[in-house]
N, C-alpha and C. Protein backbone atom coordinates (compact mmCIF):
# COMPACT_ATOMS: atom_id res chain seq x y z
N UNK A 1 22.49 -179.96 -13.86
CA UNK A 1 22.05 -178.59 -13.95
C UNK A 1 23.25 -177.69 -13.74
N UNK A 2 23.09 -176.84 -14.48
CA UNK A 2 24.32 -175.75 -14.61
C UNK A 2 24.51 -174.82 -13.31
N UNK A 3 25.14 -174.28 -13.01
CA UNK A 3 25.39 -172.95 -11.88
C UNK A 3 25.14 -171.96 -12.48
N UNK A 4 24.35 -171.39 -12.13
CA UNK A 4 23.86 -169.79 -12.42
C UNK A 4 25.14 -169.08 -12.52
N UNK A 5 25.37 -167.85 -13.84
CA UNK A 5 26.40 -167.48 -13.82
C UNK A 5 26.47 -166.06 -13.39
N UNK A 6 27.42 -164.99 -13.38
CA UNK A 6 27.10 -163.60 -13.02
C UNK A 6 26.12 -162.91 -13.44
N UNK A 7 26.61 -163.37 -14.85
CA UNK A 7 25.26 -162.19 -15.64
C UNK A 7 23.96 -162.55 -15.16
N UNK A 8 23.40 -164.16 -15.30
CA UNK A 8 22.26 -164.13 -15.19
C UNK A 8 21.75 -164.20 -13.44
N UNK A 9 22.87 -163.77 -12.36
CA UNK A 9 21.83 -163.28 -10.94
C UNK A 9 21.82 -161.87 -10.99
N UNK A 10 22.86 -161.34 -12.12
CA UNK A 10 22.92 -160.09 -11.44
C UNK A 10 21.08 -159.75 -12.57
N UNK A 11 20.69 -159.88 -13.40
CA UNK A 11 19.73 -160.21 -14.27
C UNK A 11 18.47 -160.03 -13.21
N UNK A 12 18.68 -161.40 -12.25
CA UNK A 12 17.66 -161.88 -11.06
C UNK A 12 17.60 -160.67 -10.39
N UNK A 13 18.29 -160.37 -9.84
CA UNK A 13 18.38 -158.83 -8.63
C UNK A 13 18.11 -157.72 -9.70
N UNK A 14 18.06 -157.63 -10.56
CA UNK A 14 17.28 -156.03 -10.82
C UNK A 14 16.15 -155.92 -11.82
N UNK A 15 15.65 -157.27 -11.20
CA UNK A 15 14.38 -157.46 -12.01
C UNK A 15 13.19 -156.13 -11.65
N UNK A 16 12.70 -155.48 -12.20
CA UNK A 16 11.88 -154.43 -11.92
C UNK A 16 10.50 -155.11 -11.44
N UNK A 17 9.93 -154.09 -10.47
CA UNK A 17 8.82 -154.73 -9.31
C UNK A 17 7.83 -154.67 -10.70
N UNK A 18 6.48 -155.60 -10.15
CA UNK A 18 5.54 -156.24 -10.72
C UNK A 18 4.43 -154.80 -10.90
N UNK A 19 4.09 -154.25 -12.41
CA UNK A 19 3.46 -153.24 -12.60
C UNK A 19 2.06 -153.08 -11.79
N UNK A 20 1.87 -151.77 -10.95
CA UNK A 20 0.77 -151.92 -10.77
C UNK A 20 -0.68 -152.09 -11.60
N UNK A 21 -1.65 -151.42 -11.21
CA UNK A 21 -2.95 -151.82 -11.89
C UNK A 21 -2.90 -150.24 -12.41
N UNK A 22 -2.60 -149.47 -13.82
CA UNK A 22 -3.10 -148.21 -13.25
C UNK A 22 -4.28 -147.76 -13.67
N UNK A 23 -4.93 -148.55 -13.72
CA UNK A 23 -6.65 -148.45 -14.19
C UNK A 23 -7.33 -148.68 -12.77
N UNK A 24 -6.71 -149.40 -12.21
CA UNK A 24 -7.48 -149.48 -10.73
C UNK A 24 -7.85 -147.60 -9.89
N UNK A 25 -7.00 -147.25 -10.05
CA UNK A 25 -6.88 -145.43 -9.27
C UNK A 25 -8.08 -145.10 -10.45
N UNK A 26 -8.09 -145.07 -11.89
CA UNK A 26 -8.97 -144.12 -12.45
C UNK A 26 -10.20 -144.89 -12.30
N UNK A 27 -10.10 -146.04 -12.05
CA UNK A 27 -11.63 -146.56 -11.61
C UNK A 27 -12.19 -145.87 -10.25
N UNK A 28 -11.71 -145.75 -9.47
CA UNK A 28 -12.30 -144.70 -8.29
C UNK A 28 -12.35 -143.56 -8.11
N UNK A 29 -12.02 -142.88 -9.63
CA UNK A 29 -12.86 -141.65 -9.58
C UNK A 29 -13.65 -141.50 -9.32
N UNK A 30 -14.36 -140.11 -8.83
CA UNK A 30 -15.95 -140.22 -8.90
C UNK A 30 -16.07 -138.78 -9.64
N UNK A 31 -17.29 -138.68 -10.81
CA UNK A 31 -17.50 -138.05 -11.35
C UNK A 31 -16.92 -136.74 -11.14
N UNK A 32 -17.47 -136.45 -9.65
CA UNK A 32 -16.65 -135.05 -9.10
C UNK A 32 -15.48 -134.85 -9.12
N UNK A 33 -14.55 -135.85 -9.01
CA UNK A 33 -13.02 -135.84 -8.72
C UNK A 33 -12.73 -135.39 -10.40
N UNK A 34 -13.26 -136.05 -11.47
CA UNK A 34 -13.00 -136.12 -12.92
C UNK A 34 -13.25 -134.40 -13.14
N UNK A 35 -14.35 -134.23 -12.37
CA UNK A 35 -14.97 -132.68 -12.87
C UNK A 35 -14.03 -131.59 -12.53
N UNK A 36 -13.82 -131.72 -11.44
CA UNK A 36 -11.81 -130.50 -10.67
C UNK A 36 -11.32 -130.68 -11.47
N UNK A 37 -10.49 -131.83 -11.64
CA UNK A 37 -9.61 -132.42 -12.03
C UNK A 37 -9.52 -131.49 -13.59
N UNK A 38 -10.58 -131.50 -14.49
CA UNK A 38 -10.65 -130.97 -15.67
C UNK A 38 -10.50 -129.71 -15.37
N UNK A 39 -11.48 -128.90 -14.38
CA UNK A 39 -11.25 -127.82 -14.15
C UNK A 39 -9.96 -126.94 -14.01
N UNK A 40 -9.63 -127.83 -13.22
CA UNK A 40 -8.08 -127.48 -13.09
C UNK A 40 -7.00 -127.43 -13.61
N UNK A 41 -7.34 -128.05 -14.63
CA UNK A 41 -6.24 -128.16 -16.20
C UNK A 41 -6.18 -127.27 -17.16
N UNK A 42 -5.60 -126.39 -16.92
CA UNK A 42 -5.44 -125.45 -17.83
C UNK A 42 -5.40 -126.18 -19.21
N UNK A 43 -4.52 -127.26 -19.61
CA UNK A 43 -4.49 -127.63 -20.95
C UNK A 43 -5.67 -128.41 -21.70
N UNK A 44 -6.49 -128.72 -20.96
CA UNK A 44 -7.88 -129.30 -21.34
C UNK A 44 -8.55 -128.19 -22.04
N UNK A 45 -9.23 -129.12 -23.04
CA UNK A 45 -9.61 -128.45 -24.52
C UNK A 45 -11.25 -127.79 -23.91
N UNK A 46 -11.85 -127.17 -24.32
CA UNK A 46 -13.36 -126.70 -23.77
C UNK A 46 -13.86 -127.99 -24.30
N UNK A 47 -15.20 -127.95 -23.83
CA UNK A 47 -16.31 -128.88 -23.75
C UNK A 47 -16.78 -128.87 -25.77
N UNK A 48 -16.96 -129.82 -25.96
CA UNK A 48 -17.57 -129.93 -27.38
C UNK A 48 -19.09 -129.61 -27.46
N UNK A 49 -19.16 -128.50 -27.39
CA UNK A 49 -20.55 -128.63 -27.31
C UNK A 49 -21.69 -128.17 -29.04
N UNK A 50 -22.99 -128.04 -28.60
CA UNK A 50 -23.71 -127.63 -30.24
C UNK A 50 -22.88 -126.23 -30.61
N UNK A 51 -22.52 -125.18 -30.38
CA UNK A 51 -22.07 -124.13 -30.86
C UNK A 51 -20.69 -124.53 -31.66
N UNK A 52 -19.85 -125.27 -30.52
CA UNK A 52 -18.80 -126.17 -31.48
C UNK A 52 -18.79 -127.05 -32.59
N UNK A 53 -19.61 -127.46 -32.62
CA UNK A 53 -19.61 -128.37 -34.17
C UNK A 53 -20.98 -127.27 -34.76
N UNK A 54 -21.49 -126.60 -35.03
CA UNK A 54 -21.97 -125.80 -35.82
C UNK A 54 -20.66 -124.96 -36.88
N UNK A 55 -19.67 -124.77 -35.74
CA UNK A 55 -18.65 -123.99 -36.56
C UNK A 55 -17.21 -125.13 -37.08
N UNK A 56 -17.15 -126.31 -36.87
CA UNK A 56 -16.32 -127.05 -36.87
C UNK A 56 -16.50 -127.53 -38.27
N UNK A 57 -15.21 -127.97 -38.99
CA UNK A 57 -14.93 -127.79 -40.31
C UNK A 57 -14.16 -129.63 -40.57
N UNK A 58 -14.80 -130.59 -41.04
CA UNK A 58 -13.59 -131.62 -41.60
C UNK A 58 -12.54 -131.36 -42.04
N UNK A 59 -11.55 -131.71 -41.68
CA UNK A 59 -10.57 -131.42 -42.21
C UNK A 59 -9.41 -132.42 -42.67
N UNK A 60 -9.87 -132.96 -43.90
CA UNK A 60 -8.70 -134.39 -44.12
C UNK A 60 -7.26 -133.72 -44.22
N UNK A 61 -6.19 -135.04 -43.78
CA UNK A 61 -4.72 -134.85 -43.68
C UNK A 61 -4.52 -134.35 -45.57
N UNK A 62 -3.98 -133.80 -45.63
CA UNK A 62 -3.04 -134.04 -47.12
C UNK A 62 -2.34 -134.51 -46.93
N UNK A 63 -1.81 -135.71 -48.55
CA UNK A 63 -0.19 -136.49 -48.14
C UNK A 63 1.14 -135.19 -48.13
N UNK A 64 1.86 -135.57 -47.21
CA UNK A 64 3.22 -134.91 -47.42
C UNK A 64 4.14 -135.48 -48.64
N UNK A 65 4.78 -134.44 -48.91
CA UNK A 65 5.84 -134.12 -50.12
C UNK A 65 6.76 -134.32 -49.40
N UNK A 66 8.30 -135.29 -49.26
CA UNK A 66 9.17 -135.32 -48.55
C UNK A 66 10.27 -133.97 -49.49
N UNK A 67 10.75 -133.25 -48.93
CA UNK A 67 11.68 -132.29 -49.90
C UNK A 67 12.98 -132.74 -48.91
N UNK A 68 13.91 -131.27 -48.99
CA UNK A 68 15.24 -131.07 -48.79
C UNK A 68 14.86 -129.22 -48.67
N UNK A 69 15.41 -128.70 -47.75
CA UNK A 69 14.95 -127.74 -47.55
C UNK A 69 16.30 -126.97 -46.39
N UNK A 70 17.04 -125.71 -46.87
CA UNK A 70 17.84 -124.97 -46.52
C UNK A 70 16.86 -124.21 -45.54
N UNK A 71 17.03 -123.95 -43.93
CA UNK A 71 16.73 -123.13 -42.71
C UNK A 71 17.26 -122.39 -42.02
N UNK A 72 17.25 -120.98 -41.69
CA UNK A 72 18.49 -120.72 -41.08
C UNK A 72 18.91 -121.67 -39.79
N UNK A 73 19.91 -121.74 -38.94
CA UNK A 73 20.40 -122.20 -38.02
C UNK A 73 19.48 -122.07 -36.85
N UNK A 74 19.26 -120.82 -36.43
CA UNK A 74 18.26 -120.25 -35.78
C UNK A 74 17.17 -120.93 -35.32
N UNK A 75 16.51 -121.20 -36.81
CA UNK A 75 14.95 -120.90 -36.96
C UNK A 75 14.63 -122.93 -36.52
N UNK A 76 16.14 -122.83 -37.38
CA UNK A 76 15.39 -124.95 -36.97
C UNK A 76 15.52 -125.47 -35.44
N UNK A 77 16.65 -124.26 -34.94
CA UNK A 77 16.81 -124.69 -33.78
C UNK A 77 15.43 -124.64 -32.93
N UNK A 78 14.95 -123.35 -33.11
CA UNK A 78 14.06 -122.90 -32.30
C UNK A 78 12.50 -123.99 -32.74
N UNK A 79 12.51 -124.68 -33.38
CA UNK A 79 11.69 -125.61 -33.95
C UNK A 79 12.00 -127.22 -32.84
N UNK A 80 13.06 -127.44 -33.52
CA UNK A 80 13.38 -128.47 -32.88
C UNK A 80 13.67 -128.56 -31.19
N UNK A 81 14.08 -127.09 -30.87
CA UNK A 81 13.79 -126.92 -28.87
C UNK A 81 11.97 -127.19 -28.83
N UNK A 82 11.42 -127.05 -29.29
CA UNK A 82 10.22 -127.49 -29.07
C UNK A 82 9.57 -128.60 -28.63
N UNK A 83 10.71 -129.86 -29.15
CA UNK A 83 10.44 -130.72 -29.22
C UNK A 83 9.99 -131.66 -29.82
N UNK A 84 9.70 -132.92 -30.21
CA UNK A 84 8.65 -134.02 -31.22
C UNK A 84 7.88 -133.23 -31.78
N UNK A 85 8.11 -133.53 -33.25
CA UNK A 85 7.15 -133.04 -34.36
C UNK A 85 7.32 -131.71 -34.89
N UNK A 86 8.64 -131.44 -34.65
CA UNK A 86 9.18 -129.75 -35.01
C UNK A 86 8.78 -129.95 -36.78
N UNK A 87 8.33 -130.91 -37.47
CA UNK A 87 8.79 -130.46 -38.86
C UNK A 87 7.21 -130.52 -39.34
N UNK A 88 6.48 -130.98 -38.12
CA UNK A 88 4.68 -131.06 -38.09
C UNK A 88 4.33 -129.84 -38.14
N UNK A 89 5.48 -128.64 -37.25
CA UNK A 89 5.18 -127.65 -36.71
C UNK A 89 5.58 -126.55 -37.88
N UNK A 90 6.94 -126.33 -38.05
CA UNK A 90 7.15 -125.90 -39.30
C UNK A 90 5.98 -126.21 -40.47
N UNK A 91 5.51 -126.99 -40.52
CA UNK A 91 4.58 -127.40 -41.58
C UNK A 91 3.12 -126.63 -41.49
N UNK A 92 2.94 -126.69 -39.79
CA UNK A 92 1.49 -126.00 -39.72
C UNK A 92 2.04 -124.42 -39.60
N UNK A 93 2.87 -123.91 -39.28
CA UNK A 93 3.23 -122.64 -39.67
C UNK A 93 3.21 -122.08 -40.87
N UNK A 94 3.73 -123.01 -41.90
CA UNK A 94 3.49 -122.66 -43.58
C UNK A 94 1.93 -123.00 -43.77
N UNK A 95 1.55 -123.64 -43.24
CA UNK A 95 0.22 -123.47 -43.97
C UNK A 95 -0.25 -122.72 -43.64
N UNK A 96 -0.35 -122.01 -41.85
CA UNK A 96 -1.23 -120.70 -41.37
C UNK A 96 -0.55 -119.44 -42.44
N UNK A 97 0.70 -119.41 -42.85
CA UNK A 97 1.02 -118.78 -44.15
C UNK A 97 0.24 -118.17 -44.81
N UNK A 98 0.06 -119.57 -45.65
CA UNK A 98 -0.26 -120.14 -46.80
C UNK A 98 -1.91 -119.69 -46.56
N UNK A 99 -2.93 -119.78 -45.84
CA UNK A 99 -4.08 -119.59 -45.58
C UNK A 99 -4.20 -117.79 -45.95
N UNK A 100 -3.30 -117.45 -44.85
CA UNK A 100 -3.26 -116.11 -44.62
C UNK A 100 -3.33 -115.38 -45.69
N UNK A 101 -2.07 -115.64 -46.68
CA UNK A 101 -2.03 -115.39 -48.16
C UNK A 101 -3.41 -115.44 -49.14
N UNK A 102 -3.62 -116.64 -48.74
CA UNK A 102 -4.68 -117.35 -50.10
C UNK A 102 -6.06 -116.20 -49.72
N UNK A 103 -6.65 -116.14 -48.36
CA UNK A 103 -7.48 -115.11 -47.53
C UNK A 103 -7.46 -114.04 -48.04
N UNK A 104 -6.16 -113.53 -47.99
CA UNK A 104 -6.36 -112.00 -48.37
C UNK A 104 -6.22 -111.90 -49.86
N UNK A 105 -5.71 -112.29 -50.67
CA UNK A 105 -5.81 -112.46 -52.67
C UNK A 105 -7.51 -112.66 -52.56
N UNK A 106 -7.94 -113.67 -51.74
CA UNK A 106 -9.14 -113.80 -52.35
C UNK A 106 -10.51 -112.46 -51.89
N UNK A 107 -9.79 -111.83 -50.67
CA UNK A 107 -10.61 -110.66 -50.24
C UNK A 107 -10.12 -110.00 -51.00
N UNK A 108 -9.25 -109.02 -51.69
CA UNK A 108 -8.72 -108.38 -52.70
C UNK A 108 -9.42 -108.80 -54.27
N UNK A 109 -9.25 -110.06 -54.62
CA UNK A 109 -10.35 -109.98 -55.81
C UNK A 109 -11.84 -109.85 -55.69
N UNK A 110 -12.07 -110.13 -54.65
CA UNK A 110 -13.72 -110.24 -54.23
C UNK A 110 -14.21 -108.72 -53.93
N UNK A 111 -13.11 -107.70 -53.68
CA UNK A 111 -13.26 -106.58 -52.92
C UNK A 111 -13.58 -106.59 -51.71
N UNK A 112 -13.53 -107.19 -50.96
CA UNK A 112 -13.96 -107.39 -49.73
C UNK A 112 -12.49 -106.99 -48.57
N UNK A 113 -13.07 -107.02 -47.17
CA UNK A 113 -12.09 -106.52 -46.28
C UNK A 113 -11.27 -108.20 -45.74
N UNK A 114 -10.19 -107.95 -45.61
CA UNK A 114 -9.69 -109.33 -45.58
C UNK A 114 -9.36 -109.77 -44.15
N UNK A 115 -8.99 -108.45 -42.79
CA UNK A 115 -9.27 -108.84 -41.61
C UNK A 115 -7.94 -108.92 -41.24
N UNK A 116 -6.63 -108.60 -42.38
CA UNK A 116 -5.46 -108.36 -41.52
C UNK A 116 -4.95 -107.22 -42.71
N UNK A 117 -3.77 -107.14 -42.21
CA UNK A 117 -2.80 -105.81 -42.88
C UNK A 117 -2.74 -106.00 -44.24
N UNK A 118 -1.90 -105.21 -45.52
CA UNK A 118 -1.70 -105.41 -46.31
C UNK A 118 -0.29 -105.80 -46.40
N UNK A 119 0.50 -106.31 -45.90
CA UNK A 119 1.83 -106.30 -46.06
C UNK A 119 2.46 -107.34 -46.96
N UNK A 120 3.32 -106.78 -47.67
CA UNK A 120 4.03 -108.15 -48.32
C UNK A 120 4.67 -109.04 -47.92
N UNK A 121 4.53 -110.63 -48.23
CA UNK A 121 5.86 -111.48 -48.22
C UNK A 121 6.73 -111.37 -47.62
N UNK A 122 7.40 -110.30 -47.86
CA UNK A 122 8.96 -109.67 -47.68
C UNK A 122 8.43 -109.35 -45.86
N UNK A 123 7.51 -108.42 -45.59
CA UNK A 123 7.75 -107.45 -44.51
C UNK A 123 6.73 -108.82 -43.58
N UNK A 124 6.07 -109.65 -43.65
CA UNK A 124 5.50 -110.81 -43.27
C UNK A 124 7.25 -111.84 -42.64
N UNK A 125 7.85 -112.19 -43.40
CA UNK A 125 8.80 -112.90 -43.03
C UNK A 125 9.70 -112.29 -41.98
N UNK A 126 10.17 -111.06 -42.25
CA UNK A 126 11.04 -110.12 -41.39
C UNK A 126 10.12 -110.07 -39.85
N UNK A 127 8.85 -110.01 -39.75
CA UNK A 127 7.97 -110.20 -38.78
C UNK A 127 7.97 -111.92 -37.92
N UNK A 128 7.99 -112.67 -38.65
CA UNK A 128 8.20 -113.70 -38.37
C UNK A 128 9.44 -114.07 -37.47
N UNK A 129 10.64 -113.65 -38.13
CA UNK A 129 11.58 -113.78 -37.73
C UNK A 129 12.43 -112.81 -36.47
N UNK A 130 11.64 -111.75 -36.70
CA UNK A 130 11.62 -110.67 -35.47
C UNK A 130 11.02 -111.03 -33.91
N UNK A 131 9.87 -112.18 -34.25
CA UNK A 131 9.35 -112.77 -32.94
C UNK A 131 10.00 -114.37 -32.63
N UNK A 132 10.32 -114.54 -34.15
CA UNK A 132 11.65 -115.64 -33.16
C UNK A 132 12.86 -115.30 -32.56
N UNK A 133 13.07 -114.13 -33.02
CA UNK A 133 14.48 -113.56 -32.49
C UNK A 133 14.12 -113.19 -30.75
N UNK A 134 12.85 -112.68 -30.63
CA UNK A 134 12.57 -112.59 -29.24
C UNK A 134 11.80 -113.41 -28.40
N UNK A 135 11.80 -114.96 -28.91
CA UNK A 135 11.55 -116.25 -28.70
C UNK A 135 12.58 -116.72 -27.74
């Protein structure tokens, strides 16, 4: 039998301790503890309730289009400080756009009131970029 060499004690000594259970702690919740607990979370979503799915809409993924796409410096930065999924995010930004747009053309042919400003493109982007600038 061989002699254990450096690498493999130093290997032995920083073996990381044996994972706990961490299902054991959420098993002793008790309903009440779960109920604060939510309460207290600001980031917890409201309750799903009948009023919520009366107004709730399917909504399948569309496939993505991979492009190539020029940003200012700025704007990707301030995307990517965000964190994971900056180009998910950029993406759902063009579509709230893109909605916004499609909304008001279609209240304008319909005659109808469309529920935001009339502004163009042009004075929409400069807005955009006016609240990232103070981002």
């Amino acid at each position: 039998m061989r002699a254990p060499t450096k690498k493999a004690t130093k290997r032995a000594r920083t073996r990381k301790a044996e994972p706990v259970d961490k299902w054991a702690a959420f098993d002793a919740l008790t309903d009440e503890d779960i109920a604060r607990a939510v309460a207290e979370d600001p980031g917890v979503a409201p309750i799903a309730d009948e009023a919520f799915w009366s107004r709730a809409k399917v909504v399948m993924p569309t496939p993505k289009q991979a492009i190539s796409i020029r940003l200012d410096t700025d704007v990707l930065d301030f995307f990517k400080g965000q964190g994971p999924g900056y180009q998910s995010r950029i993406n759902a930004v063009l579509r709230s756009y893109v909605d916004t747009i499609m909304r008001t053309r279609r209240a304008l042919i319909e005659g109808e009131e469309s529920g935001i400003d009339d502004r163009t493109p042009e004075d929409i982007r400069k807005a955009v970029r006016d609240e990232l600038d103070r981002a």
